[in-house]
C-alpha atoms as a PDB file:
ATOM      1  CA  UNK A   1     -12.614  11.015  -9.930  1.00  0.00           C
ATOM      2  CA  UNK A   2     -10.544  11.269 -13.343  1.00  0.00           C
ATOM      3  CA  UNK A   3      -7.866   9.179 -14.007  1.00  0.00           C
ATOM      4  CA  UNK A   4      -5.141  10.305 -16.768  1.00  0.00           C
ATOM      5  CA  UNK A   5      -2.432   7.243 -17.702  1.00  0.00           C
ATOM      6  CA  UNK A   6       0.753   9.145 -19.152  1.00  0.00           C
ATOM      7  CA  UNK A   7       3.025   6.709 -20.795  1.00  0.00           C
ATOM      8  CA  UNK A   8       6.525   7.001 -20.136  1.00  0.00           C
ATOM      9  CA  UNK A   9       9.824   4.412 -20.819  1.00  0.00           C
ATOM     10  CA  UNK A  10       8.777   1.840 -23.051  1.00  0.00           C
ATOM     11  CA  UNK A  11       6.040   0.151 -21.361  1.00  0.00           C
ATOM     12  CA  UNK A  12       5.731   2.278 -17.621  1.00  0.00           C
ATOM     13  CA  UNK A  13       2.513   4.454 -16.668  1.00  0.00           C
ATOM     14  CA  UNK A  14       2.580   6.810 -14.051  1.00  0.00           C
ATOM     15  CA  UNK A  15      -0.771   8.587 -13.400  1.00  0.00           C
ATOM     16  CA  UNK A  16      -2.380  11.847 -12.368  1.00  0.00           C
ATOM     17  CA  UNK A  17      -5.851  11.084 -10.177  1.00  0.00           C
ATOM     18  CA  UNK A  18      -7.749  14.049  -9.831  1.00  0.00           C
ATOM     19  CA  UNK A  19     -10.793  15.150  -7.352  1.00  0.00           C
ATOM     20  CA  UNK A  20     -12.900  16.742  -9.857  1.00  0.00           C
ATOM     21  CA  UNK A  21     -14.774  18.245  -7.005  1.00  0.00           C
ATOM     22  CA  UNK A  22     -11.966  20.245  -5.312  1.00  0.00           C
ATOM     23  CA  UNK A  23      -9.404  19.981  -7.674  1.00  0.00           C
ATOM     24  CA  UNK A  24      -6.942  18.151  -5.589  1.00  0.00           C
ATOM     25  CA  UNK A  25      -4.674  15.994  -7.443  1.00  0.00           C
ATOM     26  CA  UNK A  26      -1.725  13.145  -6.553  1.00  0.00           C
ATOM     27  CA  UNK A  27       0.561  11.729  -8.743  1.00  0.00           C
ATOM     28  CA  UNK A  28       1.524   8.468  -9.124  1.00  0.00           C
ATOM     29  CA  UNK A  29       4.919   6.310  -9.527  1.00  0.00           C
ATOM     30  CA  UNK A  30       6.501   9.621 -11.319  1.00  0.00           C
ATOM     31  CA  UNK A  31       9.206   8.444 -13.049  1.00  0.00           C
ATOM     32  CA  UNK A  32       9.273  11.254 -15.562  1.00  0.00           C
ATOM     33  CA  UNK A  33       8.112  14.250 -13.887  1.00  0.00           C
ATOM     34  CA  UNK A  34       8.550  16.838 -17.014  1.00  0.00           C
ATOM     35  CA  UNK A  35       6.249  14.592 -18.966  1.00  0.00           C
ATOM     36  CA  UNK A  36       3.327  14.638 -16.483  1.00  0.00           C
ATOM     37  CA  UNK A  37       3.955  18.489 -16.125  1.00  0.00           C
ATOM     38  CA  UNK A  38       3.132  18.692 -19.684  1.00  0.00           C
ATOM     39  CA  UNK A  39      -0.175  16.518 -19.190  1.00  0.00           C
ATOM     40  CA  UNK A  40      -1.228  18.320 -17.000  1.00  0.00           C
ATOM     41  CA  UNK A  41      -0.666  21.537 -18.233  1.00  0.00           C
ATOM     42  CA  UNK A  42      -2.508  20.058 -21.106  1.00  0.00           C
ATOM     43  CA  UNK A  43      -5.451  19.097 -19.060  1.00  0.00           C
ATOM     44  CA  UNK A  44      -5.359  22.228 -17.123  1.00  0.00           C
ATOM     45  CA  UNK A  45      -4.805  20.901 -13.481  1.00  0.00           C
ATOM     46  CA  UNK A  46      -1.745  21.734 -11.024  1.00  0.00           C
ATOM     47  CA  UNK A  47      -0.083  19.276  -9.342  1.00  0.00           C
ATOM     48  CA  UNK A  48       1.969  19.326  -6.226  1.00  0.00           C
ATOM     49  CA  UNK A  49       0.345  18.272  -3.082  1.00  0.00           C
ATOM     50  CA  UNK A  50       0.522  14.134  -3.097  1.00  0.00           C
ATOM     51  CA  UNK A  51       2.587  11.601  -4.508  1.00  0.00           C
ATOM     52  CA  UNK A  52       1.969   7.596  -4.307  1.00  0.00           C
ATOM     53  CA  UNK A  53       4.878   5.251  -4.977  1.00  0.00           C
ATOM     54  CA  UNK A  54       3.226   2.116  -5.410  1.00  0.00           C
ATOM     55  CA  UNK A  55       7.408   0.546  -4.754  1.00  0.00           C
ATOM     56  CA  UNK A  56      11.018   1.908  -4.685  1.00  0.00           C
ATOM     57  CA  UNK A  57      12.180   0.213  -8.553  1.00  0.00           C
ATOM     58  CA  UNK A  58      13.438   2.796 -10.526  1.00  0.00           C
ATOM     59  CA  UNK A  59      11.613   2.593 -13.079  1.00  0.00           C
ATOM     60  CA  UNK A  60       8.576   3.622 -11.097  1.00  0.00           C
ATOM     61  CA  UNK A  61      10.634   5.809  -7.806  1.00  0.00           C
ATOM     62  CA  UNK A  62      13.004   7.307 -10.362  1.00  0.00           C
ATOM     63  CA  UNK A  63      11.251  10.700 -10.335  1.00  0.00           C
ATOM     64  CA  UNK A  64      10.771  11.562  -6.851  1.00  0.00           C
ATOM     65  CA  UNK A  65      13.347  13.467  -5.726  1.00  0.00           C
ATOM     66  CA  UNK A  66      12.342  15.793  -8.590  1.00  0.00           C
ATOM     67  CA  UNK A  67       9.356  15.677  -8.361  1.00  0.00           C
ATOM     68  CA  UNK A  68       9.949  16.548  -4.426  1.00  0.00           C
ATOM     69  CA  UNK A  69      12.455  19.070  -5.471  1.00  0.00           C
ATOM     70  CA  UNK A  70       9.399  20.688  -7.516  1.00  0.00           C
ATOM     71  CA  UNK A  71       6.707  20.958  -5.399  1.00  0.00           C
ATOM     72  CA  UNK A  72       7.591  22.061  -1.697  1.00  0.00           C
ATOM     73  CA  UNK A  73       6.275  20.681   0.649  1.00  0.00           C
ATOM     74  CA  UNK A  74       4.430  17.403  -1.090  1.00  0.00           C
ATOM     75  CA  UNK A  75       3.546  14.341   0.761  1.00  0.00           C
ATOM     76  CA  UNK A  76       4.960  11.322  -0.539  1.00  0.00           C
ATOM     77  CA  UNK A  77       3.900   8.364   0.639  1.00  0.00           C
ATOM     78  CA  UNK A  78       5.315   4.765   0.841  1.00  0.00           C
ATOM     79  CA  UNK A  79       5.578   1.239   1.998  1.00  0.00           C
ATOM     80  CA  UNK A  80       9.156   1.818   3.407  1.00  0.00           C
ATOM     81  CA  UNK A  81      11.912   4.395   4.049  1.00  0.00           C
ATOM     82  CA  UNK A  82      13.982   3.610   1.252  1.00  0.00           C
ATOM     83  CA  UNK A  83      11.780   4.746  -1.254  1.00  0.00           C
ATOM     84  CA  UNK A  84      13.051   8.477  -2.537  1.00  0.00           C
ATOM     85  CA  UNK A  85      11.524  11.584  -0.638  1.00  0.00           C
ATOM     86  CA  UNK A  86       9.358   9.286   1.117  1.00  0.00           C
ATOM     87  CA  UNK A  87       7.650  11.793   4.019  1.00  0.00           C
ATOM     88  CA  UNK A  88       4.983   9.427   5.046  1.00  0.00           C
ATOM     89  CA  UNK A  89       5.515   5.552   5.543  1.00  0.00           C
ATOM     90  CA  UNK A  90       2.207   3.389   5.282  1.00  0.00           C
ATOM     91  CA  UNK A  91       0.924   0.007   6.798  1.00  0.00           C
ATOM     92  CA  UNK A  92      -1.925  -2.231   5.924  1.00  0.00           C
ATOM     93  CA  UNK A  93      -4.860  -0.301   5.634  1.00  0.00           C
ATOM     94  CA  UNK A  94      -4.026   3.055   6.257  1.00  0.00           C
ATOM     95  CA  UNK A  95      -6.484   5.396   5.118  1.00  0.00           C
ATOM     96  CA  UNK A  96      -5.926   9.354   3.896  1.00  0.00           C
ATOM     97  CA  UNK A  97      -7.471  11.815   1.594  1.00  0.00           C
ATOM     98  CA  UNK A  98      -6.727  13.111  -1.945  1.00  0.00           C
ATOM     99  CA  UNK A  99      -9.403  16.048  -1.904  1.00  0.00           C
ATOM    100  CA  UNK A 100     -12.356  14.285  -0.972  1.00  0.00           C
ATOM    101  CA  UNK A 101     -11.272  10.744  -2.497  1.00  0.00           C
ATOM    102  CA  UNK A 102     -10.682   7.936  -0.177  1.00  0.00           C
ATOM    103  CA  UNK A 103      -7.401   6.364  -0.474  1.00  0.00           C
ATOM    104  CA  UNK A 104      -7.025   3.203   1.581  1.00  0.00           C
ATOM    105  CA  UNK A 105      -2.993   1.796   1.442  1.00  0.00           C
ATOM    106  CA  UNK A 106      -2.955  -2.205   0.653  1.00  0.00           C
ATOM    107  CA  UNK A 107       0.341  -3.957   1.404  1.00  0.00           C
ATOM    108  CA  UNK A 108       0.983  -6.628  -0.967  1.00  0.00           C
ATOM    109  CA  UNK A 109       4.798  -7.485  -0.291  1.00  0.00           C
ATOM    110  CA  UNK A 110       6.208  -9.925  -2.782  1.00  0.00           C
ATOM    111  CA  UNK A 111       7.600  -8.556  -6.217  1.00  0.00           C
ATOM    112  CA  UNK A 112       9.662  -6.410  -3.221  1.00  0.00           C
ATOM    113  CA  UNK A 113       9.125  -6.250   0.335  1.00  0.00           C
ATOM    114  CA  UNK A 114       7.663  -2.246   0.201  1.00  0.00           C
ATOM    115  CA  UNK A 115       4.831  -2.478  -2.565  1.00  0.00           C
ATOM    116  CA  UNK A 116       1.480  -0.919  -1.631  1.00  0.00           C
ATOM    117  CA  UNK A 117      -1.472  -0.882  -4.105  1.00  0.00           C
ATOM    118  CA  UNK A 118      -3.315   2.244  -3.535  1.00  0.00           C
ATOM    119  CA  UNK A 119      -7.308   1.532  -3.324  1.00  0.00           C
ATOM    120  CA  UNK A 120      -9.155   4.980  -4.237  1.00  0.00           C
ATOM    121  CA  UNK A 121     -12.726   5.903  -3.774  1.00  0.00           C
ATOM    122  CA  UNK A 122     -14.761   8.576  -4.954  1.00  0.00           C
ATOM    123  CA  UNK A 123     -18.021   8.441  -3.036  1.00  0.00           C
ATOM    124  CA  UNK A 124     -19.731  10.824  -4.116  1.00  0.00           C
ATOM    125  CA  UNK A 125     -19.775   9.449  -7.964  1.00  0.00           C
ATOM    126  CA  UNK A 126     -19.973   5.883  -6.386  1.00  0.00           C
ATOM    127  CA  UNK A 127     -16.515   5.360  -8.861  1.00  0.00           C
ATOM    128  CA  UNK A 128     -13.373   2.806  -7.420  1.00  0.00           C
ATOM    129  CA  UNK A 129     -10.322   2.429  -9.018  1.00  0.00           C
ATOM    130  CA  UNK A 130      -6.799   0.537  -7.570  1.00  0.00           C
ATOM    131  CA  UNK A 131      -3.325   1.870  -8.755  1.00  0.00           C
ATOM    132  CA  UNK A 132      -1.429  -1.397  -8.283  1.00  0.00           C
ATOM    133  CA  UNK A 133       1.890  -1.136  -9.935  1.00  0.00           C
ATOM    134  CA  UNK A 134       3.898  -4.511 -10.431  1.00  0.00           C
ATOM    135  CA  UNK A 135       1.883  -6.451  -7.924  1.00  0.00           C
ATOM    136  CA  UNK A 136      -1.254  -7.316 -10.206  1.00  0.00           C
ATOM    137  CA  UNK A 137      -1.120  -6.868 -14.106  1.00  0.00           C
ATOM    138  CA  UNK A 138      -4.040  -7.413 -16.272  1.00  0.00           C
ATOM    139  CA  UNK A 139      -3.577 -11.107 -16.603  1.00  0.00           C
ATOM    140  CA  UNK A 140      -0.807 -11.339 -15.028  1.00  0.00           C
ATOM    141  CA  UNK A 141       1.118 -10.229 -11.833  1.00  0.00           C
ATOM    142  CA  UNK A 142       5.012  -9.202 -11.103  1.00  0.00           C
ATOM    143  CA  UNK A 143       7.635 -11.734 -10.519  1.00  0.00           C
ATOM    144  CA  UNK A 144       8.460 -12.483  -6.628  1.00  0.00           C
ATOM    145  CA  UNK A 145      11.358 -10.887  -6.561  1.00  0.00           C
ATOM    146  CA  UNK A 146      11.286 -10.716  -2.752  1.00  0.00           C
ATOM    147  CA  UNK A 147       8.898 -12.642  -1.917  1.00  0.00           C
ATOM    148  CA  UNK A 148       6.991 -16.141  -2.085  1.00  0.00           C
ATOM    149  CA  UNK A 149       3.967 -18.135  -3.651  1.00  0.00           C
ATOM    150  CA  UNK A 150       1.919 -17.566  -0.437  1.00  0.00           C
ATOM    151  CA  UNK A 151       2.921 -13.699  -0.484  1.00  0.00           C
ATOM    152  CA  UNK A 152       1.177 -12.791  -3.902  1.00  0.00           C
ATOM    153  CA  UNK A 153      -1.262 -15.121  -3.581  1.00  0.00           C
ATOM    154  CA  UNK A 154      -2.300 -12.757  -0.334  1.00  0.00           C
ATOM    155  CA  UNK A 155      -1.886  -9.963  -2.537  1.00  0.00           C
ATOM    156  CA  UNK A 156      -3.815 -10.834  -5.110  1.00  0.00           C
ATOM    157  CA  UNK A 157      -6.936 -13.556  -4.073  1.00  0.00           C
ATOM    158  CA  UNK A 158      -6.764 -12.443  -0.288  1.00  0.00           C
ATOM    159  CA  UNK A 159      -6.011  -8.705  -0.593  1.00  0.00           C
ATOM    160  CA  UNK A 160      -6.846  -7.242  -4.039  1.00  0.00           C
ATOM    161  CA  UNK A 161      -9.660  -9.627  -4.804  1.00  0.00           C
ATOM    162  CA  UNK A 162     -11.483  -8.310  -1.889  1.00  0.00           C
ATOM    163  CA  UNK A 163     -12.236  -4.953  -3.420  1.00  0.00           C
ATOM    164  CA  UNK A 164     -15.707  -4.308  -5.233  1.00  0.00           C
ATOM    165  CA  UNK A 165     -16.259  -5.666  -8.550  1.00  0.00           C
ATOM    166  CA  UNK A 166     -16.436  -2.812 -10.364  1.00  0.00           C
ATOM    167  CA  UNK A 167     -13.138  -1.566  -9.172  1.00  0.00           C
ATOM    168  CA  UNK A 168     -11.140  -0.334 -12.325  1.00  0.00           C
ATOM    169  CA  UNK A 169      -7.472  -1.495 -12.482  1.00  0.00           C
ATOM    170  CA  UNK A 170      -4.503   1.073 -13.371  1.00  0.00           C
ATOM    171  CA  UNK A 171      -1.491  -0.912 -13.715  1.00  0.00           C
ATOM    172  CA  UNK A 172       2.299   0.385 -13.506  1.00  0.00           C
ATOM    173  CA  UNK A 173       3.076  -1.272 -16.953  1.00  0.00           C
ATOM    174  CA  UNK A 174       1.760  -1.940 -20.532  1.00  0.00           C
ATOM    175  CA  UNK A 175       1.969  -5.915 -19.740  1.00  0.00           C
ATOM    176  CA  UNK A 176      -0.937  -7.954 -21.006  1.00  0.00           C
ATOM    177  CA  UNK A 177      -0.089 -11.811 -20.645  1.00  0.00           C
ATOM    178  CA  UNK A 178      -2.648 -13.301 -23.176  1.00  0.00           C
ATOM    179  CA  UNK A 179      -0.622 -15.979 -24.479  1.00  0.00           C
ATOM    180  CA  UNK A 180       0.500 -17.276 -21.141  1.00  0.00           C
ATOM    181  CA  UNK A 181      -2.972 -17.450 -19.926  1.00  0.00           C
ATOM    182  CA  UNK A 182      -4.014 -18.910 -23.433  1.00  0.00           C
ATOM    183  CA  UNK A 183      -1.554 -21.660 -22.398  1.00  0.00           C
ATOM    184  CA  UNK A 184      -2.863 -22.378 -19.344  1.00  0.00           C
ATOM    185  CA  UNK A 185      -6.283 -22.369 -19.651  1.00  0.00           C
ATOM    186  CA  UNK A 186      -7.454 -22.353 -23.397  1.00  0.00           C
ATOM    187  CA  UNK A 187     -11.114 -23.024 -22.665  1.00  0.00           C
ATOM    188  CA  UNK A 188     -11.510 -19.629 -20.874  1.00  0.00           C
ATOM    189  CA  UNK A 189     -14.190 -17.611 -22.453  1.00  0.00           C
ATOM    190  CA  UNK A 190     -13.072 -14.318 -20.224  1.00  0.00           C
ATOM    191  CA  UNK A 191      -9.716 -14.715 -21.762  1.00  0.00           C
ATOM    192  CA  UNK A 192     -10.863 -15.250 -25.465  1.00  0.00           C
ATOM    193  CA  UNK A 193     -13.169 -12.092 -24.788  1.00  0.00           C
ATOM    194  CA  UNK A 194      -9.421 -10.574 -23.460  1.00  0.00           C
ATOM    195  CA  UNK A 195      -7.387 -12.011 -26.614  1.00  0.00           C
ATOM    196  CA  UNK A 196     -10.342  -9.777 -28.751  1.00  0.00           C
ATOM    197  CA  UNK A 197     -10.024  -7.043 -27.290  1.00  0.00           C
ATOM    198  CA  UNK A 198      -5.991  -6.811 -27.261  1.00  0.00           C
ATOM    199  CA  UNK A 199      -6.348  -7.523 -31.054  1.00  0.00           C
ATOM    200  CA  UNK A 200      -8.297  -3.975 -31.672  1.00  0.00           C
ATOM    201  CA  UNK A 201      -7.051  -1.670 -28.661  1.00  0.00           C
ATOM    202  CA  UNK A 202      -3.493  -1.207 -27.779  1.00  0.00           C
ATOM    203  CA  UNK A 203      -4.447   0.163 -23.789  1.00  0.00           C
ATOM    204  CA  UNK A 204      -5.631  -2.200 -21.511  1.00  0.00           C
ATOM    205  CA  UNK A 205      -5.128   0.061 -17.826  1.00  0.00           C
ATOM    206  CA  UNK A 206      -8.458   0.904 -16.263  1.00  0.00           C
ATOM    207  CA  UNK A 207     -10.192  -0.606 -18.818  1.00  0.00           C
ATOM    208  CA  UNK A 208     -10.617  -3.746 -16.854  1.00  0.00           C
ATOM    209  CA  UNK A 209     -11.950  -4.231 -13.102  1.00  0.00           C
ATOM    210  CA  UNK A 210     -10.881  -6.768 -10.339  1.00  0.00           C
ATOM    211  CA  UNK A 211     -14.066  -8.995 -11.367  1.00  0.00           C
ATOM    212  CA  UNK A 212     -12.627  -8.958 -14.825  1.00  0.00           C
ATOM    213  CA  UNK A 213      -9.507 -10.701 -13.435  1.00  0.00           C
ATOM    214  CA  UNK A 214     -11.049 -12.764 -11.607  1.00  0.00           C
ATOM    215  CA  UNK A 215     -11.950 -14.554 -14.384  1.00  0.00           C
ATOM    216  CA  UNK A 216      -9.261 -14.019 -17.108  1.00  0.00           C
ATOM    217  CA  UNK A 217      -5.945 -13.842 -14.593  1.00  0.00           C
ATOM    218  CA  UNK A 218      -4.450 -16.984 -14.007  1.00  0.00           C
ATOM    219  CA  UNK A 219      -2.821 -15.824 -11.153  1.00  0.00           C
ATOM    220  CA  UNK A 220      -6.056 -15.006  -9.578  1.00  0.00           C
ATOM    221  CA  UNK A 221      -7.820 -18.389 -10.540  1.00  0.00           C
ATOM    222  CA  UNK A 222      -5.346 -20.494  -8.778  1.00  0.00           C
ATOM    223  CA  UNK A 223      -8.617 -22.799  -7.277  1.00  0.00           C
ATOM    224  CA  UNK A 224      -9.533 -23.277 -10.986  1.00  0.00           C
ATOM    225  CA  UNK A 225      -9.690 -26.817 -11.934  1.00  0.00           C
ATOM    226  CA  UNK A 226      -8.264 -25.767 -15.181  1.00  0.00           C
ATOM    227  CA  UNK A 227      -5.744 -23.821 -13.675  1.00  0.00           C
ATOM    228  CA  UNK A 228      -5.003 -26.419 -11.443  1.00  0.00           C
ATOM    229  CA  UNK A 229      -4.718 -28.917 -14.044  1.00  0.00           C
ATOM    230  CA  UNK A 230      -2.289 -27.073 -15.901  1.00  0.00           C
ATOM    231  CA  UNK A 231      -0.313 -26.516 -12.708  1.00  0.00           C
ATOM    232  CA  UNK A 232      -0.711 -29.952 -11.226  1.00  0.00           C
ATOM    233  CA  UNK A 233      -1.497 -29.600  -8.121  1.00  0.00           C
ATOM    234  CA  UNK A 234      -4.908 -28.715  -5.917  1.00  0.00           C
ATOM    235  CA  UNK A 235      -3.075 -26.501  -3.698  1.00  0.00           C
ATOM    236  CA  UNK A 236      -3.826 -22.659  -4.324  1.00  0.00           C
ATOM    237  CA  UNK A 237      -0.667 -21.450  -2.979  1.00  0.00           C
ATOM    238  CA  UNK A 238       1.515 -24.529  -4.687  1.00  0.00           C
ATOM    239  CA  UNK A 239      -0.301 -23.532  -8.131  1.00  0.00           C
ATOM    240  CA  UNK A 240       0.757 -19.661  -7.786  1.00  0.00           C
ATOM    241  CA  UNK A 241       4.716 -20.765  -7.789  1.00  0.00           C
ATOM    242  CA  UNK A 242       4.090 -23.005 -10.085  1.00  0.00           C
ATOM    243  CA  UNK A 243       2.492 -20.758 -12.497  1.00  0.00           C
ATOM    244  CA  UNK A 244       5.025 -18.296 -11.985  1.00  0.00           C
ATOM    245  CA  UNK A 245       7.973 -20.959 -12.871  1.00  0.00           C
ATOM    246  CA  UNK A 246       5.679 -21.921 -16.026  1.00  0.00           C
ATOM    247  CA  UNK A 247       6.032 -18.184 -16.829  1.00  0.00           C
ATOM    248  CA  UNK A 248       9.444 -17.672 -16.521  1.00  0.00           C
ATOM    249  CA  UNK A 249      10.206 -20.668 -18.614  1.00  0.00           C
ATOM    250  CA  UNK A 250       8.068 -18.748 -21.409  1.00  0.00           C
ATOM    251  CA  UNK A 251       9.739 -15.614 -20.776  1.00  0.00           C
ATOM    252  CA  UNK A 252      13.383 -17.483 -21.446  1.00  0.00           C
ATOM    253  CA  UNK A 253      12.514 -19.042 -24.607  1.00  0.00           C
ATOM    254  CA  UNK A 254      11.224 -16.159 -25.944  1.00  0.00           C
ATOM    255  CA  UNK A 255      14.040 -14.137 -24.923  1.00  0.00           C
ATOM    256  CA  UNK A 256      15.942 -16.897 -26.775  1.00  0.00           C
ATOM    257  CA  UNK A 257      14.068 -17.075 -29.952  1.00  0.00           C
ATOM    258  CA  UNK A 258      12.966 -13.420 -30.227  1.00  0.00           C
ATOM    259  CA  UNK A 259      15.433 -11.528 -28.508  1.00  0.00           C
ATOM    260  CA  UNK A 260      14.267  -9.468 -25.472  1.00  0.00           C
ATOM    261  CA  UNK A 261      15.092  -6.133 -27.082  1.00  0.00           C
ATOM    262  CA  UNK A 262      12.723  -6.510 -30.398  1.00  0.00           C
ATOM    263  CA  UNK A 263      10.200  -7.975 -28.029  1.00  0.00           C
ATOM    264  CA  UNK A 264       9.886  -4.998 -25.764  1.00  0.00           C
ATOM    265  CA  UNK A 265       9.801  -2.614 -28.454  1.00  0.00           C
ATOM    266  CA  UNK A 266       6.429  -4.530 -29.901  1.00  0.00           C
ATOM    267  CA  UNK A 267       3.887  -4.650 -27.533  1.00  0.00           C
ATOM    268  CA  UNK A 268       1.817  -6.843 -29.528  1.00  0.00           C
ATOM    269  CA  UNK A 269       4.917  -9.538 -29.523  1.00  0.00           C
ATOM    270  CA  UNK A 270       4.570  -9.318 -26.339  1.00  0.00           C
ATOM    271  CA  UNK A 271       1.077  -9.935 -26.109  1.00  0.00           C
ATOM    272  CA  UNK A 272       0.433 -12.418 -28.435  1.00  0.00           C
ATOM    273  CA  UNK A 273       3.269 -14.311 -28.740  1.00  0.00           C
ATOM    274  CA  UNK A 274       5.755 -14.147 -25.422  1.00  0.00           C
ATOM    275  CA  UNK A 275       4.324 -12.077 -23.344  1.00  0.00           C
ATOM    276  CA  UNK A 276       7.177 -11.121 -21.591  1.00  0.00           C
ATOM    277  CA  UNK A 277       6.513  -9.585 -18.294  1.00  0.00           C
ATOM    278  CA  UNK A 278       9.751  -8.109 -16.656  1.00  0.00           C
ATOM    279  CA  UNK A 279       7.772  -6.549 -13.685  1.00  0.00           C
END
């Protein structure tokens, strides 16, 4: 399996997955179709036969009619019928094939009611990787927009957290919430290791697993007695809305003292010093 991140918007990835072994390829969250035309004409592969919306925002949706309009006959699949040029709506665990990768559909509802993270398996290189959009960020996660504490804390310790180890995490933005997770848990070795790395790479997508975030995401160490400290409470799902209302309070007084605009156009503000995440 090969994985190619194209950068689009500011801070947005959409992705091209490809079965090296057959050549089949699928397209994810293609918000700016020309741009992963030109990718892939770069790299040499055709696309056309499957697109994965990971959720129906714009900024991740915004190119599937096009991209539909393109390629006759795609399959484009979804967690609802809203979602643009949606052919093929998926539950909890449904299960298709990119080539000969293994994609399993994982419903995490809660930054809006029709996200899926898309779980994808390449057997025969014994390689794992999860496309997960605004649901899980590398430490961080989306804000609930429709949903609850209990919901991404399902998504993400319940759900996500389930998946092997080793499973490499593609995310649908450019957010890396160091400072936050500084903030709330400054003894964390993971997340000094994290803070390092940010400081000499500007990527982070698929560079870091699920067992990475297990131990530097916040959100995913809600049983953490530091986390839980800095929260207040013992409660797992009590400490995820909390944690999320910590980091909204961060995101507003940034806003106020940086200004929103200059802080999305430096990604290193971002990470280091606000780290806004708009989800």
């Amino acid at each position: 399996m090969r994985v190619i991140p194209v950068p689009c918007r500011s801070d947005n990835y959409e992705y091209i997955i490809v079965d090296e072994k057959t050549g089949t390829t699928a397209v994810v969250d293609p918000y700016d179709p020309p741009k992963l035309q030109a990718a892939a004409e770069k790299e040499g592969i055709k696309l056309g036969q499957y697109l994965l919306t990971t959720h129906g925002h714009h900024d991740h949706a915004g190119g599937n009619d096009k991209t539909a309009e393109a390629y006759p006959g795609i399959k484009v699949y979804a967690g609802g019928e809203g979602v643009p040029a949606v052919t093929d709506v998926l539950k909890h665990g449904d299960k298709f094939k990119v080539g000969e990768l293994d994609v399993t559909a994982v419903y995490t509802p809660c930054h809006t009611r029709d996200h899926i993270c898309y779980y994808v398996e390449d057997k025969a290189k014994d390689e794992r990787a999860v496309f997960t959009g605004d649901t899980l960020f590398i430490s961080g996660c989306g804000r609930f927009f429709e949903g609850e504490p209990h919901e991404m804390h399902a998504a993400l310790n319940e759900k996500l957290a389930a998946l092997p180890d080793d499973t490499k995490v593609f995310c649908g933005h450019e957010y890396t919430n160091v400072a936050f997770s500084q903030k709330v848990d400054p003894e964390n070795a993971a997340i000094q290791k994290l803070v390092k790395f940010c400081e000499e790479n500007d990527v982070t997508t698929g560079k870091f697993t699920i067992g990475d975030e297990k131990q530097h995401n916040v959100f995913m160490r809600t049983t953490s007695p530091a986390v839980q400290k800095a929260t207040g409470t013992s409660d797992a799902i009590k400490a995820m809305g909390v944690l999320r209302e910590m980091k909204a309070s961060l995101d507003q007084a940034c806003s106020r003292r940086e200004g929103a605009f200059e802080l999305r156009s430096e990604p290193r503000l971002t990470r280091f010093r606000c780290a806004q995440n708009k989800g």
